[in-house]
N, C-alpha and C. Protein backbone atom coordinates (compact mmCIF):
# COMPACT_ATOMS: atom_id res chain seq x y z
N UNK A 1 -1.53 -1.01 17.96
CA UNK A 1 -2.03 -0.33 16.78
C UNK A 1 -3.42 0.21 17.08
N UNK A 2 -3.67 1.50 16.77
CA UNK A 2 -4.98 2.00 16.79
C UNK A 2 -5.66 2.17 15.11
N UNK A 3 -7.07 1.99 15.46
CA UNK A 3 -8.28 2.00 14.32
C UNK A 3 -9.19 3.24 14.45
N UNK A 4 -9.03 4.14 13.32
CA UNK A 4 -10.08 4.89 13.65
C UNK A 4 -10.99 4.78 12.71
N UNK A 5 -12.29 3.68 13.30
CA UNK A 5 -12.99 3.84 11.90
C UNK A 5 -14.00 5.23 11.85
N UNK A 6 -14.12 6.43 12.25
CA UNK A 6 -14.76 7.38 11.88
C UNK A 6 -13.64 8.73 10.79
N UNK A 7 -12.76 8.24 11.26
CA UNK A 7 -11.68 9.42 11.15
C UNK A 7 -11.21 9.16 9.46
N UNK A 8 -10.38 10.13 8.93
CA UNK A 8 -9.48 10.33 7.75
C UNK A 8 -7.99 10.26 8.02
N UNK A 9 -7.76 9.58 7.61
CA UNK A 9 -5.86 9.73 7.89
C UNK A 9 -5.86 10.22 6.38
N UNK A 10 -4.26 10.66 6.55
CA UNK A 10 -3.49 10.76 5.03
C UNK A 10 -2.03 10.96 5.88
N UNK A 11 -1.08 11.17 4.95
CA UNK A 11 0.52 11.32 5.04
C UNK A 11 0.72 11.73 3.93
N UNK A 12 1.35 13.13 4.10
CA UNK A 12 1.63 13.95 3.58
C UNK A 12 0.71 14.18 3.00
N UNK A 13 0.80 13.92 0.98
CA UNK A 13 -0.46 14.37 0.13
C UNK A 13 -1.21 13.45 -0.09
N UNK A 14 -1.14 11.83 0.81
CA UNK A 14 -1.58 10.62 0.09
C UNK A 14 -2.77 10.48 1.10
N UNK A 15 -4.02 10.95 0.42
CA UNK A 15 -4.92 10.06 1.56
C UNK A 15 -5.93 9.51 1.26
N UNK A 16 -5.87 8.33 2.28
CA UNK A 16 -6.13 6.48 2.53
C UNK A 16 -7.48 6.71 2.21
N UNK A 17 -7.80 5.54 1.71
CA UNK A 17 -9.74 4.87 1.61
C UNK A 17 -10.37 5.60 2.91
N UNK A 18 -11.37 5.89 2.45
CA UNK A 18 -12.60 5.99 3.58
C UNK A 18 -12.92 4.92 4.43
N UNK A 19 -12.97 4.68 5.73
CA UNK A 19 -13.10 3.63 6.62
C UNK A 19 -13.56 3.00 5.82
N UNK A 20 -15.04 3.14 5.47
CA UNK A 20 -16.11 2.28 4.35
C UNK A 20 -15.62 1.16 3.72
N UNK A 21 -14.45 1.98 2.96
CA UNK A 21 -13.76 1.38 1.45
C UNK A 21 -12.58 0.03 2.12
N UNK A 22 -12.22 0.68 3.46
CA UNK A 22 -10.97 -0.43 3.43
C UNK A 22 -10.78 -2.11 3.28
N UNK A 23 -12.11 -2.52 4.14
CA UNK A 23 -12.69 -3.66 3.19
C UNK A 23 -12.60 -4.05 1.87
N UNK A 24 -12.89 -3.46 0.95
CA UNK A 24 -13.03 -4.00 -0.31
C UNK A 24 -11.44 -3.22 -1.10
N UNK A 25 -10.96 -2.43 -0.23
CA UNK A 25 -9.84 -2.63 -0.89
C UNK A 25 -8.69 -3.51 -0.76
N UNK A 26 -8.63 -4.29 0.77
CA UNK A 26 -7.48 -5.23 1.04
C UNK A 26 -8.41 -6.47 0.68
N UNK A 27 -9.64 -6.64 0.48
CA UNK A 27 -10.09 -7.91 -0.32
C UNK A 27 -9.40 -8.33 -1.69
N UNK A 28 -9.73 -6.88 -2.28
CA UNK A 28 -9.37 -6.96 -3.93
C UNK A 28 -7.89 -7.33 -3.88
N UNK A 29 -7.13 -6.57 -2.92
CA UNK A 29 -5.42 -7.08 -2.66
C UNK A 29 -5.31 -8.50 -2.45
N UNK A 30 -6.18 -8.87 -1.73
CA UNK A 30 -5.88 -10.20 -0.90
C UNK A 30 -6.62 -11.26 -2.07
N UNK A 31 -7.58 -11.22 -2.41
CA UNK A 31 -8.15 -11.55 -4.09
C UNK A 31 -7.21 -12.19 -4.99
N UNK A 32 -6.64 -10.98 -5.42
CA UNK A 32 -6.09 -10.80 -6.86
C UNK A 32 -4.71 -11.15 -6.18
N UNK A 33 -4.32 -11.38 -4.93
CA UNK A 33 -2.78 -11.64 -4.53
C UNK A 33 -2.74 -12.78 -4.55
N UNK A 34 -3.99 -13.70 -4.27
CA UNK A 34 -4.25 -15.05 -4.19
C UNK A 34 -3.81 -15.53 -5.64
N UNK A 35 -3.96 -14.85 -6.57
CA UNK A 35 -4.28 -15.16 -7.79
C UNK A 35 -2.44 -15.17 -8.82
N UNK A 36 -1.98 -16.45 -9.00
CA UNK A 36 -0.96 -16.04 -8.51
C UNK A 36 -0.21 -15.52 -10.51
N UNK A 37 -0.99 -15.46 -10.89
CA UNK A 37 -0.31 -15.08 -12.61
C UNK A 37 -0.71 -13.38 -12.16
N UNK A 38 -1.63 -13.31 -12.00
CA UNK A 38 -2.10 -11.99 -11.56
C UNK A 38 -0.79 -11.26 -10.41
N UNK A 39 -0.55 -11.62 -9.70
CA UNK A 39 0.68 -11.31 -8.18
C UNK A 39 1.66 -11.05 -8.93
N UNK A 40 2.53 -12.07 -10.05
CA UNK A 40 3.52 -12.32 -10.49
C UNK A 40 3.67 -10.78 -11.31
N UNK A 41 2.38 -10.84 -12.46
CA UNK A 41 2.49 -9.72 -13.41
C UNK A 41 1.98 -7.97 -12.73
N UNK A 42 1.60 -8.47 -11.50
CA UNK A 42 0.90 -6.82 -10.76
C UNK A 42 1.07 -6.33 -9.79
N UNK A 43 2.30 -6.59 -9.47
CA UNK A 43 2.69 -6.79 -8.07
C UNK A 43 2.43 -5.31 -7.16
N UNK A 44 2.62 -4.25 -8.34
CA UNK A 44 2.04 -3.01 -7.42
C UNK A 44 1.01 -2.45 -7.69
N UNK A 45 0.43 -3.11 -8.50
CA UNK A 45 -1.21 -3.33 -8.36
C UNK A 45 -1.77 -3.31 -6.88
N UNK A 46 -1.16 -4.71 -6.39
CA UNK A 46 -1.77 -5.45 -5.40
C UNK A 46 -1.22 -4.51 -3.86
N UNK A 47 0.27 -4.05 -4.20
CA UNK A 47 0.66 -3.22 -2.88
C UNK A 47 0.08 -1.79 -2.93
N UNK A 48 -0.72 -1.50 -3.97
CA UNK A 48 -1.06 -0.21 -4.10
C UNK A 48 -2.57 -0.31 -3.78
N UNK A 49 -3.41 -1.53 -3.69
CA UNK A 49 -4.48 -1.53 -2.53
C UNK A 49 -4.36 -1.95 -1.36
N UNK A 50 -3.00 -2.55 -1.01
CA UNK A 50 -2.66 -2.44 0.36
C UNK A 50 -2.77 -1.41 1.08
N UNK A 51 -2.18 -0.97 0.20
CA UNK A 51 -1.43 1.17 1.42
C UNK A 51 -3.00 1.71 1.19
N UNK A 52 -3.74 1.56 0.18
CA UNK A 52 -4.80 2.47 0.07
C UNK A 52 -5.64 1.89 1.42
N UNK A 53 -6.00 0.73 1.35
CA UNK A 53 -6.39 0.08 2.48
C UNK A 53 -6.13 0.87 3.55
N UNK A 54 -4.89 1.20 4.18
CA UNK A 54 -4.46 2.06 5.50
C UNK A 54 -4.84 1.55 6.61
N UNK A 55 -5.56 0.45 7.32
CA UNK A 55 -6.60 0.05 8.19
C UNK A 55 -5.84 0.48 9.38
N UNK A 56 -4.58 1.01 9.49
CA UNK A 56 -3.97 1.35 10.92
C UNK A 56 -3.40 2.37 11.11
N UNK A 57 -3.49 3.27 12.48
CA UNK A 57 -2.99 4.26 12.35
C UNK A 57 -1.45 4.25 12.17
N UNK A 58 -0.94 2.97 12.79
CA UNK A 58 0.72 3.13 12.35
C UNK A 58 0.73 1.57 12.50
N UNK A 59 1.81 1.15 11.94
CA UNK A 59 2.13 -0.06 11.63
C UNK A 59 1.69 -0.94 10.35
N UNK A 60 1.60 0.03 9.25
CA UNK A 60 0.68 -0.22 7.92
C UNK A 60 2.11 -1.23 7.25
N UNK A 61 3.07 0.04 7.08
CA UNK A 61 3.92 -0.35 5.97
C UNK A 61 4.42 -1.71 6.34
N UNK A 62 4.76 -1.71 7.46
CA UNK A 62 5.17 -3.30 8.18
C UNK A 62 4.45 -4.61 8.31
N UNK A 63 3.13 -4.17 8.36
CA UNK A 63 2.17 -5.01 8.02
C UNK A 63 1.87 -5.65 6.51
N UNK A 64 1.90 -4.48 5.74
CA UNK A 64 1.68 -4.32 4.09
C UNK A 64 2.84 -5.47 3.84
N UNK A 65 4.17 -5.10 4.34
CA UNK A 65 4.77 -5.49 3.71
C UNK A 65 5.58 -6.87 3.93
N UNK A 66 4.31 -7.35 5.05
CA UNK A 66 4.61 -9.04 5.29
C UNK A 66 3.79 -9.27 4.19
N UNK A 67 2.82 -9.19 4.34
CA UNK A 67 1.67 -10.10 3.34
C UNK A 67 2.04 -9.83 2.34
N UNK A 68 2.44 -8.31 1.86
CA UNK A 68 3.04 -8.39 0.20
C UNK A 68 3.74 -9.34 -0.20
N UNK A 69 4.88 -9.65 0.62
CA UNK A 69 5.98 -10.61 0.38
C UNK A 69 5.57 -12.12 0.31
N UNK A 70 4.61 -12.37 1.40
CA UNK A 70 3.78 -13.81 1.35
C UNK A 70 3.19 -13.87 -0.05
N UNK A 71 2.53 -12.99 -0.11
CA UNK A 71 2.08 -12.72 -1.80
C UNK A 71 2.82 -13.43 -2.54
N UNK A 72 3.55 -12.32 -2.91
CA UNK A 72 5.04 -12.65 -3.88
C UNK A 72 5.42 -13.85 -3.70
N UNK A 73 5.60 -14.26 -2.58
CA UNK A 73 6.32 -15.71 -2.34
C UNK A 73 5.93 -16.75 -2.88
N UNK A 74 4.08 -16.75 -2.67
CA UNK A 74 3.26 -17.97 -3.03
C UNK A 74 3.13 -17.84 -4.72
N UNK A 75 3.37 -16.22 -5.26
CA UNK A 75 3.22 -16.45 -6.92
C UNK A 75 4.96 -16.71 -7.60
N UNK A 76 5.52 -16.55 -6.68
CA UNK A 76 7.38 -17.25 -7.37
C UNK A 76 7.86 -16.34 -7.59
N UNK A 77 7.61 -14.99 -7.22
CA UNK A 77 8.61 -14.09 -6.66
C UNK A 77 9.28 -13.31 -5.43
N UNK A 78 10.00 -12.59 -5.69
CA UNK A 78 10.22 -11.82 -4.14
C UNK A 78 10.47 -10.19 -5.30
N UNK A 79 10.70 -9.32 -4.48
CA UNK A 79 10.72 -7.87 -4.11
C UNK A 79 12.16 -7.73 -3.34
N UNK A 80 13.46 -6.98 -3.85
CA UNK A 80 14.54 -6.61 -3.44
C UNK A 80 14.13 -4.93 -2.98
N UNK A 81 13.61 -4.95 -1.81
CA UNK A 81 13.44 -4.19 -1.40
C UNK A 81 14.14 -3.32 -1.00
N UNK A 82 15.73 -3.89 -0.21
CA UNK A 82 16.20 -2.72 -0.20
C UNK A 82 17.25 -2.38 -0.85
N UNK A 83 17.01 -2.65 -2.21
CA UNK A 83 17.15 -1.97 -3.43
C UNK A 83 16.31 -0.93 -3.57
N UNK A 84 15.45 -0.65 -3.61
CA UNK A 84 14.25 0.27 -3.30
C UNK A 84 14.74 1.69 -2.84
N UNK A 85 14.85 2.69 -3.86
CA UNK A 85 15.10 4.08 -2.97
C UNK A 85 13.47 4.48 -2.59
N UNK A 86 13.22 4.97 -1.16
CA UNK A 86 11.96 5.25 -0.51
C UNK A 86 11.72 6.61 -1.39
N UNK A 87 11.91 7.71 -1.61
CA UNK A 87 11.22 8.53 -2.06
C UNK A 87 10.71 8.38 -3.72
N UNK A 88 11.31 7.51 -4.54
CA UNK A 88 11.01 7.20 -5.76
C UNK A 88 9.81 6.10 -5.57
N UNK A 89 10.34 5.13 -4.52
CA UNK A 89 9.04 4.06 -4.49
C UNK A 89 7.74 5.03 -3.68
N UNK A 90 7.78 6.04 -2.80
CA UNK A 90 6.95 6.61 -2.83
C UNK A 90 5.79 7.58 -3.59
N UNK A 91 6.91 7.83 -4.57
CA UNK A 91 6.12 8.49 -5.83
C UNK A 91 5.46 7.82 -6.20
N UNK A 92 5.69 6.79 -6.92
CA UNK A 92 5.24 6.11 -7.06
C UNK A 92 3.86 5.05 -6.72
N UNK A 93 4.06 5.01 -5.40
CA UNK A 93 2.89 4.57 -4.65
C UNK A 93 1.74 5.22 -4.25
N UNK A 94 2.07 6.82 -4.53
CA UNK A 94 0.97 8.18 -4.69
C UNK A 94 0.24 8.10 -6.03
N UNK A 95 0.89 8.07 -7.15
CA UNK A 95 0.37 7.44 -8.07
C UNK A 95 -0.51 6.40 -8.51
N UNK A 96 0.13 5.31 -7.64
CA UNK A 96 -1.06 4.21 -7.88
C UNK A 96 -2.05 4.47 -7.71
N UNK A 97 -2.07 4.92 -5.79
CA UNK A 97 -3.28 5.33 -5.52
C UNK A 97 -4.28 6.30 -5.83
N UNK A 98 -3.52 7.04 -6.05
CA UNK A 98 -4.30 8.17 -7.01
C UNK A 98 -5.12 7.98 -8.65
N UNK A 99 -4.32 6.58 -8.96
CA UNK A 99 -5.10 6.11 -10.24
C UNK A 99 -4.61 4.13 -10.21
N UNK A 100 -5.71 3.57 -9.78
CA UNK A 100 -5.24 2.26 -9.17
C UNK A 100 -5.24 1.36 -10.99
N UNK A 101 -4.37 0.62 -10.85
CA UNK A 101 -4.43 -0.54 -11.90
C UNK A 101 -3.73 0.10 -13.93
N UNK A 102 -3.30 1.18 -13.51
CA UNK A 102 -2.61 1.87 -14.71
C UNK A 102 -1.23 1.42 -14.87
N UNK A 103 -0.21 0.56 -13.60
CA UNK A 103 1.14 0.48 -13.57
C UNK A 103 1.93 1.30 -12.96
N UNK A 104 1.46 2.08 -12.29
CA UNK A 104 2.83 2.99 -11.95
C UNK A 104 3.58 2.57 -11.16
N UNK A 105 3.13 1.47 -10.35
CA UNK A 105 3.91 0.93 -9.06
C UNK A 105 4.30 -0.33 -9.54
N UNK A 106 3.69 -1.02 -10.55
CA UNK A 106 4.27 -1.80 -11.44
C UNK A 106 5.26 -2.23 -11.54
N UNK A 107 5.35 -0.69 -12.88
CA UNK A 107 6.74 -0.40 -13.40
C UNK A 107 7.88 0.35 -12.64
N UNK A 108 7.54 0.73 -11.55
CA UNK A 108 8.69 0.82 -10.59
C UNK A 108 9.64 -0.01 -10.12
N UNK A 109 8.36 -1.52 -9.45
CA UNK A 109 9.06 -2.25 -8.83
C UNK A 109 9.78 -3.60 -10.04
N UNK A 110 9.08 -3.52 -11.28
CA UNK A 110 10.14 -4.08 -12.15
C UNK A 110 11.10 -4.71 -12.28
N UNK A 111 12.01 -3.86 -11.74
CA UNK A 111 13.34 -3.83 -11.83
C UNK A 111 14.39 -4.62 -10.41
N UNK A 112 13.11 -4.79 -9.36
CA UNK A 112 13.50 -4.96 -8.17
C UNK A 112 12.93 -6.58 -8.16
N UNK A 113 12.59 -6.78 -9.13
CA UNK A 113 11.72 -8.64 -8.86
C UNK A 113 13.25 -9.59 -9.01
N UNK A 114 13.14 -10.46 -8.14
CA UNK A 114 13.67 -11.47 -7.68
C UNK A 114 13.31 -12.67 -7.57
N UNK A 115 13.62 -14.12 -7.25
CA UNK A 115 13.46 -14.88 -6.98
C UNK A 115 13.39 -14.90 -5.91
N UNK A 116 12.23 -15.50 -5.03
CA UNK A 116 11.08 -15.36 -4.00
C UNK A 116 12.47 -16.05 -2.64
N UNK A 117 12.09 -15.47 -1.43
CA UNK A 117 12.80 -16.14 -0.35
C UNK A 117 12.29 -16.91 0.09
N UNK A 118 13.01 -17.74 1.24
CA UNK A 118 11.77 -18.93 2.29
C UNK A 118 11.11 -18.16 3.20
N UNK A 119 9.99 -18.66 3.72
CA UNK A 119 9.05 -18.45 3.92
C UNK A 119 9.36 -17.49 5.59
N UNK A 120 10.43 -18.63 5.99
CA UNK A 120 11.17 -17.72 7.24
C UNK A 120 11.44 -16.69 7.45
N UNK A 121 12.05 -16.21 6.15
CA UNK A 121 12.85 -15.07 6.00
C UNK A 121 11.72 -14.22 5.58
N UNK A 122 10.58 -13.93 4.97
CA UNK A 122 9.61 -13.12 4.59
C UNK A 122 9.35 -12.02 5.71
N UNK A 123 9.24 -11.69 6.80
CA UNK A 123 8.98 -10.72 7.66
C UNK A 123 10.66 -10.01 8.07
N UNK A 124 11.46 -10.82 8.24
CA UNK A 124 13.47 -10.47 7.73
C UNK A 124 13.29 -9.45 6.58
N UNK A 125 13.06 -10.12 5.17
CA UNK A 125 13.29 -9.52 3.82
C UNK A 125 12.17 -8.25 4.07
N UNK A 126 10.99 -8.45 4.42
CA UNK A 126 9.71 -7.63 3.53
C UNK A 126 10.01 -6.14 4.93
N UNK A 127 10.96 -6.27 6.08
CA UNK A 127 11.69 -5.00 6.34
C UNK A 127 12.41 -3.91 5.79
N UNK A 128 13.28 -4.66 4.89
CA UNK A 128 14.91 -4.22 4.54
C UNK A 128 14.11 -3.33 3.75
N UNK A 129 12.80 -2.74 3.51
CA UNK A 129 12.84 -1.76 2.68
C UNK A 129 12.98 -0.14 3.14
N UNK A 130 13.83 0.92 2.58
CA UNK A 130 13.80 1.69 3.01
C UNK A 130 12.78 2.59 4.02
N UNK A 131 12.73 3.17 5.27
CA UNK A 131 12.04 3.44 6.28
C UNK A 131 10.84 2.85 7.11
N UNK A 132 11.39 1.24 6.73
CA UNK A 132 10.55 0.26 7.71
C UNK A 132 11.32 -0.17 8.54
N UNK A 133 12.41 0.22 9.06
CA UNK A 133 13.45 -0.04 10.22
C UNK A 133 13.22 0.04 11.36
N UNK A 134 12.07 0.74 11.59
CA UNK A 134 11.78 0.49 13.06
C UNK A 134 12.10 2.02 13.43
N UNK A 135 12.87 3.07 12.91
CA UNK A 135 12.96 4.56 13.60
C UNK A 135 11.49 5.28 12.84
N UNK A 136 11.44 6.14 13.39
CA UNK A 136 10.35 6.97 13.46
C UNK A 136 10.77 7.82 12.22
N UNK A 137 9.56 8.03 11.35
CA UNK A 137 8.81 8.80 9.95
C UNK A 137 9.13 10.01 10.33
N UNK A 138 9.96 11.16 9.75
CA UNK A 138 9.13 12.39 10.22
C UNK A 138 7.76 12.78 9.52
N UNK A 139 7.80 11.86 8.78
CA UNK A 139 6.03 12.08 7.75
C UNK A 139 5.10 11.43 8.38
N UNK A 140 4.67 11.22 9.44
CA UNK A 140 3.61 10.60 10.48
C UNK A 140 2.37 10.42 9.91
N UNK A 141 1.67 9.84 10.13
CA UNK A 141 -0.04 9.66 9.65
C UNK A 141 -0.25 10.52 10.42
N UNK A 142 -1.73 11.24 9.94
CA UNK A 142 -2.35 12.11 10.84
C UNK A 142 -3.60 12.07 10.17
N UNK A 143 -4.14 12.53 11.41
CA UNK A 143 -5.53 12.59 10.99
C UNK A 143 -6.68 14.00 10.71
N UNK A 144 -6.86 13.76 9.71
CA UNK A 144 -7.65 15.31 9.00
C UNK A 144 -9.04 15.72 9.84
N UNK A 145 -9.76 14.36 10.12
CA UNK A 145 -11.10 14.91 11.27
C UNK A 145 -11.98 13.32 10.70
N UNK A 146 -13.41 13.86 11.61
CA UNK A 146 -14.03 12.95 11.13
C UNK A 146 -14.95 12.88 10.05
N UNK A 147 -15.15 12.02 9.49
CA UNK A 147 -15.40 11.55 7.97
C UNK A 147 -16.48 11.95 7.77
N UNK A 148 -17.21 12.04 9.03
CA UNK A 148 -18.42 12.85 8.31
C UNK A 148 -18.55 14.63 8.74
N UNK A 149 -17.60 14.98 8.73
CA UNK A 149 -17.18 16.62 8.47
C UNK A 149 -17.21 16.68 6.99
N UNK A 150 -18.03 18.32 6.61
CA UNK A 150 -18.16 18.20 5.39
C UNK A 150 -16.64 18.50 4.42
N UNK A 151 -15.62 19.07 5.18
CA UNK A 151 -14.61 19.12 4.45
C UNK A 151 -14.02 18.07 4.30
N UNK A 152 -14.31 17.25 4.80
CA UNK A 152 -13.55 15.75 5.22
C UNK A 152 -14.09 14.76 3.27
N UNK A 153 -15.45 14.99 3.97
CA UNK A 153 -16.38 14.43 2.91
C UNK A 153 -15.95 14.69 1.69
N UNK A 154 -15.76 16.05 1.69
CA UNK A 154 -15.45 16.66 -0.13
C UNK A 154 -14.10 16.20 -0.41
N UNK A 155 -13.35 15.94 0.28
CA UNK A 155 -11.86 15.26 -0.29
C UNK A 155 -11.98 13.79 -0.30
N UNK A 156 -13.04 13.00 0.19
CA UNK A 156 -13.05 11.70 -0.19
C UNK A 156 -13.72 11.84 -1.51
N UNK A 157 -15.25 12.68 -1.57
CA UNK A 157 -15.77 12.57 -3.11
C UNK A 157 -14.66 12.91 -4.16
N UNK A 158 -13.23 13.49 -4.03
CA UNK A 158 -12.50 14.02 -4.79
C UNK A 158 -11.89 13.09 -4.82
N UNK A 159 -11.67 12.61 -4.02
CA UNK A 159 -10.70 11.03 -4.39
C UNK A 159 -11.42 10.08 -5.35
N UNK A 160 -12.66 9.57 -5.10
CA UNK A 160 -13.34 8.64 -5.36
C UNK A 160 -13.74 9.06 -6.89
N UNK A 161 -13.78 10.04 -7.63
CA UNK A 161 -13.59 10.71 -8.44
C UNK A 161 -12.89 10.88 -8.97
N UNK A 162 -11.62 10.92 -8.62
CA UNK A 162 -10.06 10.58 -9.28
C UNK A 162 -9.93 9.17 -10.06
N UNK A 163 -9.97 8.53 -8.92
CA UNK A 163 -9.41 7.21 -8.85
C UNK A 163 -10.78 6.53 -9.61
N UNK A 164 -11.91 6.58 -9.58
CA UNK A 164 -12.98 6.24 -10.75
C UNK A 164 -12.70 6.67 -12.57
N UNK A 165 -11.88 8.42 -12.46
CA UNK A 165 -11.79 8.78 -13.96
C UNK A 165 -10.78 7.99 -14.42
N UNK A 166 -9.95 7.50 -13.85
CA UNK A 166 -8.50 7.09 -14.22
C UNK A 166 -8.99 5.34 -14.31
C-alpha cells in the first residue's frame, strides 16, 4: 500500500480528507466506533469517516471494511454486506461524505443489519461486499496533484465548506 501524504486522491466525484484531516477523521471513526450504542445506532456514520479518512492509495475499502465489521461486532451487530448493491451503497457513501452525520449511509445500511458474526469470520464476511473481491475497480483512485497546488487547495476549501454547512 502506498501513502501520499502531500497529494489529493478522489474516485470518481468523491474526494478524500486532506492528508491533514485523515487523523481526526479515522479517530472520530475509531472514537465513536468504540462507543458501542453509538456503532449500533450509526453505523454509517462511522463507515462514512472511514472512506473519508482514505489514508491509502488502494486497499481502503478492504481495510475499512475489517475494522467496520470489528466495530459492528463489538457493538452486537454485523452488516449483510453482500446484500449490499455497490452502486446504491455508493451513493450513498458520496453523500455521507459530502454531508457527514445527517444519515444517509445510515439509512441505507438499515436494512442490511444483522446479528454480528465470530470474530473469525470478520475479514471472510466484511469482503462479501460488492467490489471488494479482489478484481480490479475500473473506478481507480487517482490522484488530482499536490495539496498545495492552488487548484488542489480550492477543492479542499470547497469541501471543508460543504461538509461544515451541512
Amino acid at each position: 500500500m502506498a501513502t501520499l501524504p502531500d497529494y489529493a486522491v478522489v474516485k470518481g466525484d468523491v474526494q478524500f480528507a486532506h492528508p491533514k484531516d485523515i487523523r481526526s477523521a479515522v479517530g472520530y471513526a475509531l472514537r465513536h466506533g468504540q462507543d458501542k450504542a453509538f456503532m449500533a445506532d450509526k453505523p454509517g456514520e462511522i463507515m462514512g469517516y472511514l472512506a473519508y479518512g482514505h489514508p491509502f492509495l488502494d486497499g481502503n475499502g478492504r481495510t475499512i471494511m475489517v475494522i467496520h465489521a470489528a466495530l459492528a461486532q463489538r457493538a452486537g451487530i454485523g452488516i449483510d454486506w453482500a446484500a449490499t448493491a455497490k452502486p446504491a451503497y455508493l451513493n450513498a457513501l458520496t453523500k455521507e461524505i459530502d454531508a457527514p452525520g445527517e444519515g444517509h449511509l445510515d439509512a441505507y445500511l438499515r436494512p442490511f443489519i444483522r446479528e454480528p458474526v465470530a470474530y473469525g469470520r470478520l475479514p471472510e464476511e466484511a469482503v462479501r461486499a460488492p467490489g471488494l473481491d479482489g478484481n480490479a475497480d475500473p473506478q481507480i483512485n487517482k490522484v488530482l496533484g499536490k495539496t498545495s497546488e492552488p487548484e488542489v487547495k480550492a477543492r479542499y476549501e470547497q469541501l471543508q465548506s460543504k461538509r461544515k454547512r451541512k
